[in-house]
C-alpha atoms as a PDB file:
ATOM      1  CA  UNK A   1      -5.308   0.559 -12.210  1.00  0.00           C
ATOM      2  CA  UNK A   2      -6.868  -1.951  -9.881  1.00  0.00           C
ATOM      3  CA  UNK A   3      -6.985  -3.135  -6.441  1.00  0.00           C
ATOM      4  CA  UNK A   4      -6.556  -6.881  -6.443  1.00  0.00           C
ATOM      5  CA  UNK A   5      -9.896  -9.041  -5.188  1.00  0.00           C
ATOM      6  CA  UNK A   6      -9.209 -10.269  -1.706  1.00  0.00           C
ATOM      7  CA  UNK A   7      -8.630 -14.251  -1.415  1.00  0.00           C
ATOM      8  CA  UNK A   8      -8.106 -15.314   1.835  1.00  0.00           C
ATOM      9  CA  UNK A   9      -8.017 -12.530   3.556  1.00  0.00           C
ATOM     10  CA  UNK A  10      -9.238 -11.920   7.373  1.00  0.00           C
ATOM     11  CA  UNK A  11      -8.980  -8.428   8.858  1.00  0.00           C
ATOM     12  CA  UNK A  12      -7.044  -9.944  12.157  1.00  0.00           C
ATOM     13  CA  UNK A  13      -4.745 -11.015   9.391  1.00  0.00           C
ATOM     14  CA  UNK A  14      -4.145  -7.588   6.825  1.00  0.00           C
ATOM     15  CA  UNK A  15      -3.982  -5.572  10.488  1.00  0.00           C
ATOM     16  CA  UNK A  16      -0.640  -6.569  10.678  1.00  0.00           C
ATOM     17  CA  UNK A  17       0.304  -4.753   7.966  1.00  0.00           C
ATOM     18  CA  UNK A  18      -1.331  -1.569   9.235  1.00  0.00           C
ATOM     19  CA  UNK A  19      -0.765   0.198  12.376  1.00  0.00           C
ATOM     20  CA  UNK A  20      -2.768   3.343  13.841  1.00  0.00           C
ATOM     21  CA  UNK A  21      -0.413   6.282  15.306  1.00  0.00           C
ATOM     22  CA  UNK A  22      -1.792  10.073  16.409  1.00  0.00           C
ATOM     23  CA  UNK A  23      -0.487  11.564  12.824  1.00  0.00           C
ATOM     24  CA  UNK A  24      -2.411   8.444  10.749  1.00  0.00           C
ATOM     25  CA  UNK A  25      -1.931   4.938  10.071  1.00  0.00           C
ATOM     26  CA  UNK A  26       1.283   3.185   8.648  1.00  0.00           C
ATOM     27  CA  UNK A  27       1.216   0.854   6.152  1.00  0.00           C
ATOM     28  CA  UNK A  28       4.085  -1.813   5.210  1.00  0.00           C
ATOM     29  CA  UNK A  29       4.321  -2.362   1.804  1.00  0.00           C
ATOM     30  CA  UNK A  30       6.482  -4.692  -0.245  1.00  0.00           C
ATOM     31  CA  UNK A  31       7.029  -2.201  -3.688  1.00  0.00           C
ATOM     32  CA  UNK A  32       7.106  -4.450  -6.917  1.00  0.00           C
ATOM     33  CA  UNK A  33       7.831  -1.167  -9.795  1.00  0.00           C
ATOM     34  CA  UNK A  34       7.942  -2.117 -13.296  1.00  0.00           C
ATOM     35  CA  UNK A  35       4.274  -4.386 -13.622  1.00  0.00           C
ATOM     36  CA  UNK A  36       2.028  -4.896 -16.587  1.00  0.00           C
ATOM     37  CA  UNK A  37      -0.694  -3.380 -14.219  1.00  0.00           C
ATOM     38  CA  UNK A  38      -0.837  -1.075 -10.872  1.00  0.00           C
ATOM     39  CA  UNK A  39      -2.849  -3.087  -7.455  1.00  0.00           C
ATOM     40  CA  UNK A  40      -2.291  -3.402  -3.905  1.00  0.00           C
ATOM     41  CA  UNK A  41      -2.932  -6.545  -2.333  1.00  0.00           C
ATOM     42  CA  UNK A  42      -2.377  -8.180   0.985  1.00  0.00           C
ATOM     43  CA  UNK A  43       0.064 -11.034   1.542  1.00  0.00           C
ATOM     44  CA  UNK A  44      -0.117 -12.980   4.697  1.00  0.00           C
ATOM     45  CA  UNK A  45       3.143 -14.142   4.148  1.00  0.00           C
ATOM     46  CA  UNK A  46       5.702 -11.301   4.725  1.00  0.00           C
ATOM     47  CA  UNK A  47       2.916  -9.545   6.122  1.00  0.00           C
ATOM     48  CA  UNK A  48       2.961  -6.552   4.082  1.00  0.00           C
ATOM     49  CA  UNK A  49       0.818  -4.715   1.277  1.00  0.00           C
ATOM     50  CA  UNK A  50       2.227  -5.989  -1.931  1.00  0.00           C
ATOM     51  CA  UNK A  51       1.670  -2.942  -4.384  1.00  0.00           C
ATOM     52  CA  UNK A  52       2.508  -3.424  -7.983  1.00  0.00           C
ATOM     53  CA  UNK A  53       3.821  -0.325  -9.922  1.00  0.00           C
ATOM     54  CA  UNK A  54       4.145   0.532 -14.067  1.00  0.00           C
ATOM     55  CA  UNK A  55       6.982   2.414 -13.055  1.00  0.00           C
ATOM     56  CA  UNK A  56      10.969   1.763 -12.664  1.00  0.00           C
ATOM     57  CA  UNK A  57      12.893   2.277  -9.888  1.00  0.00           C
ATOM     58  CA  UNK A  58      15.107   4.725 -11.831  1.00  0.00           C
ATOM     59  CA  UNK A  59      15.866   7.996  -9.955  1.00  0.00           C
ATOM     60  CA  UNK A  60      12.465   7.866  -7.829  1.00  0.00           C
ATOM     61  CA  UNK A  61      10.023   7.363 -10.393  1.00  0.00           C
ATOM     62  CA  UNK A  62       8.635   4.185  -9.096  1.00  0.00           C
ATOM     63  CA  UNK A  63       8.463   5.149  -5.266  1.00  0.00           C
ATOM     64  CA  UNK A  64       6.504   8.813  -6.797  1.00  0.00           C
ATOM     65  CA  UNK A  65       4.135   6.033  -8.786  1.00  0.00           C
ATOM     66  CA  UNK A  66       3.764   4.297  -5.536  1.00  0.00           C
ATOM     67  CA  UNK A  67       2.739   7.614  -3.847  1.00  0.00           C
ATOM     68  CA  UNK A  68       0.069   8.567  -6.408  1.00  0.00           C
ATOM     69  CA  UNK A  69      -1.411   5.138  -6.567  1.00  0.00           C
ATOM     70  CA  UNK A  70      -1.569   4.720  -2.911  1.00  0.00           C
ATOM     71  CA  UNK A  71      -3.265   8.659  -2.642  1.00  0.00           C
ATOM     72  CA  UNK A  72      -5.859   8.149  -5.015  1.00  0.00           C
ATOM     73  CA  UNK A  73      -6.752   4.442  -3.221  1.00  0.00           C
ATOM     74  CA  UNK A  74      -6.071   5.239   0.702  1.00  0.00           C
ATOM     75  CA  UNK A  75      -5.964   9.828   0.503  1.00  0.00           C
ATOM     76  CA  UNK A  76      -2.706  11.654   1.295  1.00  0.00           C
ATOM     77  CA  UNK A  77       0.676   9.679   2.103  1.00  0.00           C
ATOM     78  CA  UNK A  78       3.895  10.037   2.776  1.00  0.00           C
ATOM     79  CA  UNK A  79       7.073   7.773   2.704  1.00  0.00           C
ATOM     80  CA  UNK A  80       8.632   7.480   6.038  1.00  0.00           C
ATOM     81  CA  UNK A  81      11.004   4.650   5.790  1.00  0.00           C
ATOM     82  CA  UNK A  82      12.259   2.527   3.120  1.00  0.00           C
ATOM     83  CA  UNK A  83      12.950   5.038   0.138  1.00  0.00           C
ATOM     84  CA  UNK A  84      15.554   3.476  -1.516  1.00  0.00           C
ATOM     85  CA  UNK A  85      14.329  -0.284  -0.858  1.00  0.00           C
ATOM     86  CA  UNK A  86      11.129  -2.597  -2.052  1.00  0.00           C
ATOM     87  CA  UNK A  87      10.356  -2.601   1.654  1.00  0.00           C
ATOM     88  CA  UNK A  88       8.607   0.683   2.516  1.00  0.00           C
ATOM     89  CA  UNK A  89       6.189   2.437   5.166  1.00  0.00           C
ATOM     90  CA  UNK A  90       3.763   4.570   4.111  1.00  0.00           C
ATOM     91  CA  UNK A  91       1.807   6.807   6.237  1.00  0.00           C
ATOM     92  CA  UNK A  92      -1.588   7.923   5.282  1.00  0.00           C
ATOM     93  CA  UNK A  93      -2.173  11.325   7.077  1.00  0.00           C
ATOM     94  CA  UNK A  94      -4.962  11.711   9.199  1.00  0.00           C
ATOM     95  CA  UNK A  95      -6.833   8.322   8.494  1.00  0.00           C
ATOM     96  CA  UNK A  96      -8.399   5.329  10.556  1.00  0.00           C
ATOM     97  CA  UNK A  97      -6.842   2.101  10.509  1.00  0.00           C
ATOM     98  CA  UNK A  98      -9.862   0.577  10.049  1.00  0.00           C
ATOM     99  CA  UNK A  99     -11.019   2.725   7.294  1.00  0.00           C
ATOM    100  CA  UNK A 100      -7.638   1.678   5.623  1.00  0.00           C
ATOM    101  CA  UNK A 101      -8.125  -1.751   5.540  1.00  0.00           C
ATOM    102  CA  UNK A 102     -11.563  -1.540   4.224  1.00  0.00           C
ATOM    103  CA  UNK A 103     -10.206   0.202   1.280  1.00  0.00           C
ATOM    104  CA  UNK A 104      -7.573  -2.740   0.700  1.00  0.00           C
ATOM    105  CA  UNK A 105      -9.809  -5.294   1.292  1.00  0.00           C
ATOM    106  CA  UNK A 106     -12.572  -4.662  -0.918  1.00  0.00           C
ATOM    107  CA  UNK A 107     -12.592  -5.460  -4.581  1.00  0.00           C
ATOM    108  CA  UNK A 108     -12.272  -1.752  -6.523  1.00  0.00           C
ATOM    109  CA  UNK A 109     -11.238  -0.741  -9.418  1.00  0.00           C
ATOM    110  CA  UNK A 110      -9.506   2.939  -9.221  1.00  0.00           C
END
């Protein structure tokens, strides 16, 4: 797995994808399951974490891949809208938004 290298990205801009709550941070993410590869990346277009999965959609598999990818890259998360769509949020549990979009941001291979 990978996490893409950022292109354009400016932290004003990939903060609009993250927001900071008392329980975490929530993430929007745009799910793409069934890849060659596994990555997160921001797009400024929709706004959203695009994050790339191996997995199908087929009876949860590829939002469980999404959960384990996003763990071992962000820590401890949890689906809290968007189960049954490409459009999720995600929160990571007890961490800093800013902390969060470090991660994202820089180029690391996990």
């Amino acid at each position: 797995m990978r996490l893409s290298e950022p292109t354009q990205y400016k932290e004003k801009g990939i903060s609009d994808a993250i927001r900071q709550t008392q329980t975490g941070t929530l993430v929007d993410v745009r799910v793409t399951p069934g890849s060659a590869i596994e990555t997160a990346q921001y797009s400024p277009w929709d706004k959203r974490i695009h994050v790339k999965v191996k997995a199908r959609p087929i009876k949860g598999a590829a939002n469980t891949a999404v959960i384990a990818f996003l763990t071992r890259l962000l820590g401890p998360c949890e689906i809290v809208s968007g189960a049954t769509s490409n459009k999720k949020t995600i929160l990571v549990l007890n961490a800093d938004a800013s902390a969060i979009i470090q991660k994202i941001t820089q180029k690391t291979r996990i």
